[in-house]
N, C-alpha and C. Protein backbone atom coordinates (compact mmCIF):
# COMPACT_ATOMS: atom_id res chain seq x y z
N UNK A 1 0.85 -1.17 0.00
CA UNK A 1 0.00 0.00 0.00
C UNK A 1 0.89 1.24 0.00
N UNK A 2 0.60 1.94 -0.88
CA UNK A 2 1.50 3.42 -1.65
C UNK A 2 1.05 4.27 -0.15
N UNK A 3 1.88 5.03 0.40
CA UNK A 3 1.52 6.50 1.18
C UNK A 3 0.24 7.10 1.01
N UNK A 4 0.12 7.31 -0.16
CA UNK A 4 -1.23 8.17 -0.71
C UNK A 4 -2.15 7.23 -0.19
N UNK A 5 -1.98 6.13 -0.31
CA UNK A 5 -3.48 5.02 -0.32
C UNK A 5 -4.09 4.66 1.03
N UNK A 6 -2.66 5.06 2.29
CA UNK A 6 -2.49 4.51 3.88
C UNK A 6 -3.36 6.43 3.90
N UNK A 7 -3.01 7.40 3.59
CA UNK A 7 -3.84 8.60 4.18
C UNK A 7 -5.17 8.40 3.68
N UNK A 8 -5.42 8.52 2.44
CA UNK A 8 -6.58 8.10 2.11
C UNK A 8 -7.31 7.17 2.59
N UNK A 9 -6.96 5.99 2.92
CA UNK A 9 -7.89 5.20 4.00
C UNK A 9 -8.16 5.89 5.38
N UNK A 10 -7.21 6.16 6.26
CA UNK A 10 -7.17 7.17 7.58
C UNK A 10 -8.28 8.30 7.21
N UNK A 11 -8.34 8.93 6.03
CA UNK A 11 -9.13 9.90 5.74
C UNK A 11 -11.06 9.26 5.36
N UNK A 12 -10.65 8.17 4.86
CA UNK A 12 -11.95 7.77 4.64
C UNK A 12 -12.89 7.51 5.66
N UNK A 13 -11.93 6.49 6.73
CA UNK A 13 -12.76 5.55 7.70
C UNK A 13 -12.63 6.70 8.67
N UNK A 14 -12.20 7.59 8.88
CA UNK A 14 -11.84 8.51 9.77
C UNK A 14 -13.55 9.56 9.95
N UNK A 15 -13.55 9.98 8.67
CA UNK A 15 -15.18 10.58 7.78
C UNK A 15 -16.58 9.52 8.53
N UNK A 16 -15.88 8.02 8.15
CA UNK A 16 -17.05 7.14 7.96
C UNK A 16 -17.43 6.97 9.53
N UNK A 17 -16.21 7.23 10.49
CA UNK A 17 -16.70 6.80 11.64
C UNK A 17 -17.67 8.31 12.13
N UNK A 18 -17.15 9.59 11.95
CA UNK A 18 -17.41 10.37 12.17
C UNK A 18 -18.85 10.54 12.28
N UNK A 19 -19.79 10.23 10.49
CA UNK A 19 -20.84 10.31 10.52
C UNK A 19 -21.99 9.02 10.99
N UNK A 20 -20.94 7.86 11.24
CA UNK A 20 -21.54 6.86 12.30
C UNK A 20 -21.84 7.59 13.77
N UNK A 21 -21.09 8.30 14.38
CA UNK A 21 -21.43 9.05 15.45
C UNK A 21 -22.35 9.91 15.15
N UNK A 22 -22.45 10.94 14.64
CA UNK A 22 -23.64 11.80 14.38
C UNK A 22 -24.61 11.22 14.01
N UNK A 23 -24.96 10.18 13.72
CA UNK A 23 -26.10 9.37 13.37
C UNK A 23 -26.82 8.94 14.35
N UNK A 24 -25.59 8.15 14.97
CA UNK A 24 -26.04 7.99 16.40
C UNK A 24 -26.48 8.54 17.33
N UNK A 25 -26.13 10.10 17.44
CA UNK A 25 -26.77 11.08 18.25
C UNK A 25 -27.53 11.71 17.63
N UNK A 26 -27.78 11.95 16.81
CA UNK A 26 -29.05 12.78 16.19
C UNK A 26 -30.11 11.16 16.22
N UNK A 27 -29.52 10.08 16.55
CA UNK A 27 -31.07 8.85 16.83
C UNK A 27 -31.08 9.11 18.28
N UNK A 28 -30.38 9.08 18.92
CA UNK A 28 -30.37 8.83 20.33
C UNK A 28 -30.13 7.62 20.57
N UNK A 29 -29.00 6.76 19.69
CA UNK A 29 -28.74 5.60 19.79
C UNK A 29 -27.34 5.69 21.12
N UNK A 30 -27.43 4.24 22.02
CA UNK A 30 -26.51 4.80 23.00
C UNK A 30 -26.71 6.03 23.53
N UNK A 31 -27.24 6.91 23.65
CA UNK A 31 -27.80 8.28 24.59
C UNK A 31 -28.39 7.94 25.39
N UNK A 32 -27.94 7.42 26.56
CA UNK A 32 -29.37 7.05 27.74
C UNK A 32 -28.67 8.57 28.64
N UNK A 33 -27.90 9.25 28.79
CA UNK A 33 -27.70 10.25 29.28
C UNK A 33 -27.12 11.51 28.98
N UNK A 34 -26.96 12.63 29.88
CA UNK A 34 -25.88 13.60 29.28
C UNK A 34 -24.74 13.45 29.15
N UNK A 35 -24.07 12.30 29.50
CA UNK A 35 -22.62 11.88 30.10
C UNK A 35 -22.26 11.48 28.82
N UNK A 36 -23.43 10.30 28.42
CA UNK A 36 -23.06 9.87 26.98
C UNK A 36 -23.14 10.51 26.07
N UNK A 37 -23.79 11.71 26.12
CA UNK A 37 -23.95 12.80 24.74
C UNK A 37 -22.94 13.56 24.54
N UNK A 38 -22.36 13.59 25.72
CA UNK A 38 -21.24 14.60 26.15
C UNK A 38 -19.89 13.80 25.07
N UNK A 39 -19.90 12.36 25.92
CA UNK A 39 -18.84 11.35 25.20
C UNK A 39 -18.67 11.23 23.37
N UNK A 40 -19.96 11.25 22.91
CA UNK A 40 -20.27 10.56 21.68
C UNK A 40 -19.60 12.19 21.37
N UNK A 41 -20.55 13.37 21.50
CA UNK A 41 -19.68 14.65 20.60
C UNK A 41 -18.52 14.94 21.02
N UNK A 42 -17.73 14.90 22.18
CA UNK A 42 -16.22 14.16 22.44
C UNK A 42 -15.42 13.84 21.54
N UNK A 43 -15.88 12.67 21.18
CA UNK A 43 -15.31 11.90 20.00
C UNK A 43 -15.93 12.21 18.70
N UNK A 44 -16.57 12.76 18.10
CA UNK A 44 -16.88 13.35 17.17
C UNK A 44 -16.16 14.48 16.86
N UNK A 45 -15.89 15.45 17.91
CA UNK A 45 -14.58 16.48 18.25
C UNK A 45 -13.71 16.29 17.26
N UNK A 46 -13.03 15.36 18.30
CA UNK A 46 -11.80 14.05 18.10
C UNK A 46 -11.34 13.69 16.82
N UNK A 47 -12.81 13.55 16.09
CA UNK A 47 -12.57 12.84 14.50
C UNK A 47 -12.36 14.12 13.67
N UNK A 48 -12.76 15.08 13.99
CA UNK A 48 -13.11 16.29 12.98
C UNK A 48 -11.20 17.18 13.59
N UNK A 49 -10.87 16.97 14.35
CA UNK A 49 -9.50 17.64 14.80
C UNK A 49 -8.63 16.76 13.93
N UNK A 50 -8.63 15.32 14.06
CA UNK A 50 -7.73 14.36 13.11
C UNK A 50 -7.88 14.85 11.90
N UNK A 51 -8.96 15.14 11.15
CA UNK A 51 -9.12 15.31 9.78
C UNK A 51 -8.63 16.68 9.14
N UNK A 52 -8.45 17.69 10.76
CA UNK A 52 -7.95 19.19 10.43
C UNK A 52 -6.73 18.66 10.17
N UNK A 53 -6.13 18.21 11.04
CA UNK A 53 -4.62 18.40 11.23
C UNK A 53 -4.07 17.70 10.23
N UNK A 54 -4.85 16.19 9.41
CA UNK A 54 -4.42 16.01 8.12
C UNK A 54 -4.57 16.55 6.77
N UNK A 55 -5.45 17.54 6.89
CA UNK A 55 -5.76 18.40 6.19
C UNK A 55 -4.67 19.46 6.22
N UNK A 56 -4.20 19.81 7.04
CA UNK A 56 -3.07 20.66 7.21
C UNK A 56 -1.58 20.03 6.74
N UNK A 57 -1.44 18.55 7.02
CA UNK A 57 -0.50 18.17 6.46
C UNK A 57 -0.24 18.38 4.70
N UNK A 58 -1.08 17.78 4.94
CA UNK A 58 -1.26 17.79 3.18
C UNK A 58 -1.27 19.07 3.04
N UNK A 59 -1.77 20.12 3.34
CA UNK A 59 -1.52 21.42 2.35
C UNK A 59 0.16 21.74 2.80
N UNK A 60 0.51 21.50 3.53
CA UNK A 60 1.84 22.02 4.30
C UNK A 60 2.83 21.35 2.91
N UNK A 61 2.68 20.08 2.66
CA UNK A 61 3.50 19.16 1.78
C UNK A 61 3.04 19.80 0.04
N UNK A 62 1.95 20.40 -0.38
CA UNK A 62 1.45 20.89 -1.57
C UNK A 62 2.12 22.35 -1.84
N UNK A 63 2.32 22.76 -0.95
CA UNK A 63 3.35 23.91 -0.97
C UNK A 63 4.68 24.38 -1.02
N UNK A 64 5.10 23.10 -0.70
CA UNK A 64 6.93 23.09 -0.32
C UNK A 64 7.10 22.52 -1.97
């Protein structure tokens, strides 16, 4: 597996889990509390900060 193909997966499943969580909380799946709502957009955070900061890589490397 080429470089390009290892970010691009990280970038895909990274997306895919992302909107598995928002799915989940906009059902109220796993939400039996605030603790867990708190957790699930937590990690939804989480996924959307990974995707900045590879997003940043890549432009950092498109420039040099």
């Amino acid at each position: 597996m080429s470089m390009k193909d290892f970010i691009s997966e990280i970038i895909s499943r990274t997306r895919d889990e992302k909107a598995k969580l928002a799915e989940a909380v906009n059902a109220g799946t796993n939400v039996h509390s605030f603790e867990d709502y708190k957790y699930l957009v937590g990690k939804m955070d989480g996924l959307r900060l990974v995707l900045e900061i590879v997003d940043e890589i890549l432009t950092e490397d498109e420039e040099e």
